[in-house]
Protein backbone atom coordinates (compact mmCIF):
# COMPACT_ATOMS: atom_id res chain seq x y z
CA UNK A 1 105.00 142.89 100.65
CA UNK A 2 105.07 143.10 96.80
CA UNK A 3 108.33 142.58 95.01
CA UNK A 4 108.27 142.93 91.09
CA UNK A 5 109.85 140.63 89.12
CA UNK A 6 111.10 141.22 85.72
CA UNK A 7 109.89 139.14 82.62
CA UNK A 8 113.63 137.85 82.31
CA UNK A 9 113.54 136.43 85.87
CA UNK A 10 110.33 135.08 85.93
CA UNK A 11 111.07 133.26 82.30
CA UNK A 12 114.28 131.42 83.85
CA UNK A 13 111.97 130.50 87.12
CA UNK A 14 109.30 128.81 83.97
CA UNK A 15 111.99 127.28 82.12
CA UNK A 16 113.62 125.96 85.84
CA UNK A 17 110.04 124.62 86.70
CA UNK A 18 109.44 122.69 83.20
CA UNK A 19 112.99 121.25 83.34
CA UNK A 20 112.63 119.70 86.90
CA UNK A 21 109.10 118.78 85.55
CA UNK A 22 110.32 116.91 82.24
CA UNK A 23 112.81 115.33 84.30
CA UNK A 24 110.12 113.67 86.65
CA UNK A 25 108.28 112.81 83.54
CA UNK A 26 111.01 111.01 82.38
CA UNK A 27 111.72 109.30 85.60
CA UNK A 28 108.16 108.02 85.85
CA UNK A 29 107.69 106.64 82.16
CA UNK A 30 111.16 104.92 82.61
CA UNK A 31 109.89 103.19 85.67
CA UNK A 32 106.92 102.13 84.02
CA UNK A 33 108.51 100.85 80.87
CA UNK A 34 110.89 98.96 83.23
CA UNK A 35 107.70 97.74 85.46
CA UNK A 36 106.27 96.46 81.89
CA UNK A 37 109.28 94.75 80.55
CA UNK A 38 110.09 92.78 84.07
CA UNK A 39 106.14 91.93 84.13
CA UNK A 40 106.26 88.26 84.50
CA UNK A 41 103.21 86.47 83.06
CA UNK A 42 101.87 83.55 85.11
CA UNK A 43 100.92 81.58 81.74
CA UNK A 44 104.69 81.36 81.08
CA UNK A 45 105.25 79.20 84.06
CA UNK A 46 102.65 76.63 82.67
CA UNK A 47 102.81 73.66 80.32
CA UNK A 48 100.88 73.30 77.06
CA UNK A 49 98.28 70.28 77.42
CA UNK A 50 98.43 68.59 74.00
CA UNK A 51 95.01 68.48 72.51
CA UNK A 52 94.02 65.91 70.87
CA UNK A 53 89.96 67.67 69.33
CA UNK A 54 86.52 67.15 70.94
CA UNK A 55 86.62 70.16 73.25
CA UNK A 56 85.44 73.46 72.22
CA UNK A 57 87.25 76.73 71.54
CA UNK A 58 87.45 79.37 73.94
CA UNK A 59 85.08 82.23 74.17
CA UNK A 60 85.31 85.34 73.30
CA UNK A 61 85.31 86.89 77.33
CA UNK A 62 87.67 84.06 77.49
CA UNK A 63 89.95 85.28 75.09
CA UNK A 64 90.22 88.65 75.98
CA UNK A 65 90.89 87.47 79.62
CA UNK A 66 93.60 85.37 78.79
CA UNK A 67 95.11 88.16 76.51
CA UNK A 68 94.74 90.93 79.42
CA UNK A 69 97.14 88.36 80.92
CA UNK A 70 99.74 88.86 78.16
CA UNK A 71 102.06 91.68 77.19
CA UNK A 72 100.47 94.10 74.95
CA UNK A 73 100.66 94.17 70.97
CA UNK A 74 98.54 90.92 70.79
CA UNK A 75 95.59 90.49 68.74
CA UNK A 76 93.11 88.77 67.46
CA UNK A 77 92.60 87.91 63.87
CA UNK A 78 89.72 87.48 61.88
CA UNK A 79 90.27 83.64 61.60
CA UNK A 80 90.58 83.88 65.54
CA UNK A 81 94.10 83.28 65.65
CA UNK A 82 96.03 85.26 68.11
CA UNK A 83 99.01 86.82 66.63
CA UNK A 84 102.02 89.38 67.09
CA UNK A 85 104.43 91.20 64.91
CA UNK A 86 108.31 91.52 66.82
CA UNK A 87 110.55 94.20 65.39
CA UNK A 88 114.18 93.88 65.09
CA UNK A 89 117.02 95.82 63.37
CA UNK A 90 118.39 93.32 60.99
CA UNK A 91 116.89 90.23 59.73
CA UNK A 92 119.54 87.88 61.47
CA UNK A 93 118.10 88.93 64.64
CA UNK A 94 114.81 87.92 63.20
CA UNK A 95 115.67 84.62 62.74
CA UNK A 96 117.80 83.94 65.73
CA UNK A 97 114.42 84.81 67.86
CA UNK A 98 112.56 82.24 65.16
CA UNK A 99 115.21 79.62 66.24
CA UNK A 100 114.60 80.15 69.77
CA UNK A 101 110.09 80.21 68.79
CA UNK A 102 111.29 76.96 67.31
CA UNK A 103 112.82 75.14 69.97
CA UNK A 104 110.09 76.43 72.76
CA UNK A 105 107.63 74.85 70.39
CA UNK A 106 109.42 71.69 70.08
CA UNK A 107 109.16 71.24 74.31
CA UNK A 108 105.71 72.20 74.45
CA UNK A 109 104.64 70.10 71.41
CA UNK A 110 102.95 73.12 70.07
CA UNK A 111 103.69 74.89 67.09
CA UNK A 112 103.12 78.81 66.24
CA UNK A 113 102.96 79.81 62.41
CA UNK A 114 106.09 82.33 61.59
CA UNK A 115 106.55 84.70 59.01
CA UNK A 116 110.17 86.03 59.16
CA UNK A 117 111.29 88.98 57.03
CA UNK A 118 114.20 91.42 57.36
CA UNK A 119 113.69 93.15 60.58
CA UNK A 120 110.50 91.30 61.93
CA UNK A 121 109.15 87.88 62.96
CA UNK A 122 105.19 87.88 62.84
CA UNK A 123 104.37 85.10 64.97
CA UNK A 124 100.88 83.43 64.45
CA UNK A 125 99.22 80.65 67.10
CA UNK A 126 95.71 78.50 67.61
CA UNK A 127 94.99 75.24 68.20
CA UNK A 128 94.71 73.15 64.47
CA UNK A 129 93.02 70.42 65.83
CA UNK A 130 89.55 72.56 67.05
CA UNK A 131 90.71 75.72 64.77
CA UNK A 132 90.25 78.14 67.72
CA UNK A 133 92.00 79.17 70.69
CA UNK A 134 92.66 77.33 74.00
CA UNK A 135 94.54 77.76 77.50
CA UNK A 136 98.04 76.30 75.67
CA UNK A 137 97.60 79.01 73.16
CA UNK A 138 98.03 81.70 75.65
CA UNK A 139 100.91 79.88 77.79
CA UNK A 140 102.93 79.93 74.19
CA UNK A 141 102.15 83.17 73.64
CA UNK A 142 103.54 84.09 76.91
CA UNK A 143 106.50 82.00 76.60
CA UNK A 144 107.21 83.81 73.10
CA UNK A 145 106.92 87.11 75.31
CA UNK A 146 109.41 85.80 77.45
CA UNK A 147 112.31 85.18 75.21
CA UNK A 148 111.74 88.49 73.54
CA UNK A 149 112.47 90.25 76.82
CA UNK A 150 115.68 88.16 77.58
């Protein structure tokens, strides 16, 4: 049996069909965002080992292993320093998550450069004492990740 089905009807059946689509859609990229924000890192629950020189920097397949292992956004400089820019609305928000950088660096004995401006903390991290990257590196990193998400 045929039925015919005027343009009308079968335009409010489309724009039914795309709503409960987009709606879905939403649905699934909220979960994910939520599934990425809640993603716990398993550097944050270690402890920065103090270094004290004579061992070498990590290498590159190294790096980028330990930085799969991180939220996204961070990079890798051209000096080798891993680094991430945090957005906020005002630059009193800016600095209260620089206070908080501050006094995670002060009970791992390892200290991040920061550049704070009005609505952003760029926050910069190696090792001084080889100039490259190590494990301790990535667990501040993570930490850093950690209080952003609180």
């Amino acid at each position: 049996m045929y039925y015919k089905i005027s343009a009308g009807k079968r335009l409010e059946k489309l724009v039914c069909y795309f709503q409960k689509l987009h709606k879905v859609l939403c649905l699934m990229i909220k979960n994910k965002y939520r599934i990425i924000m809640t993603k716990t890192c398993e550097l944050s629950k270690k402890k920065c080992i103090l270094c004290h020189g004579g061992i070498l920097p990590l290498e590159k397949n190294e790096i980028f292993r330990f930085l799969s292992e991180l939220q996204s956004e961070w990079l890798v400089n051209e000096l080798g320093h891993i680094y991430k820019s945090y957005k906020f609305p005002n630059f009193i928000d800016a600095m209260n998550f620089a206070n908080k950088i501050a006094e995670i660096a002060e009970q791992e004995d390892h200290h991040p450069d920061l550049a704070i401006s009005y609505g952003q903390c760029i926050v910069e991290i190696w090792t001084h004492k080889i100039n490259g990257l190590t494990e301790s590196d990535f667990i501040l990193a993570a930490k850093i990740d950690g209080i952003h998400n609180e």
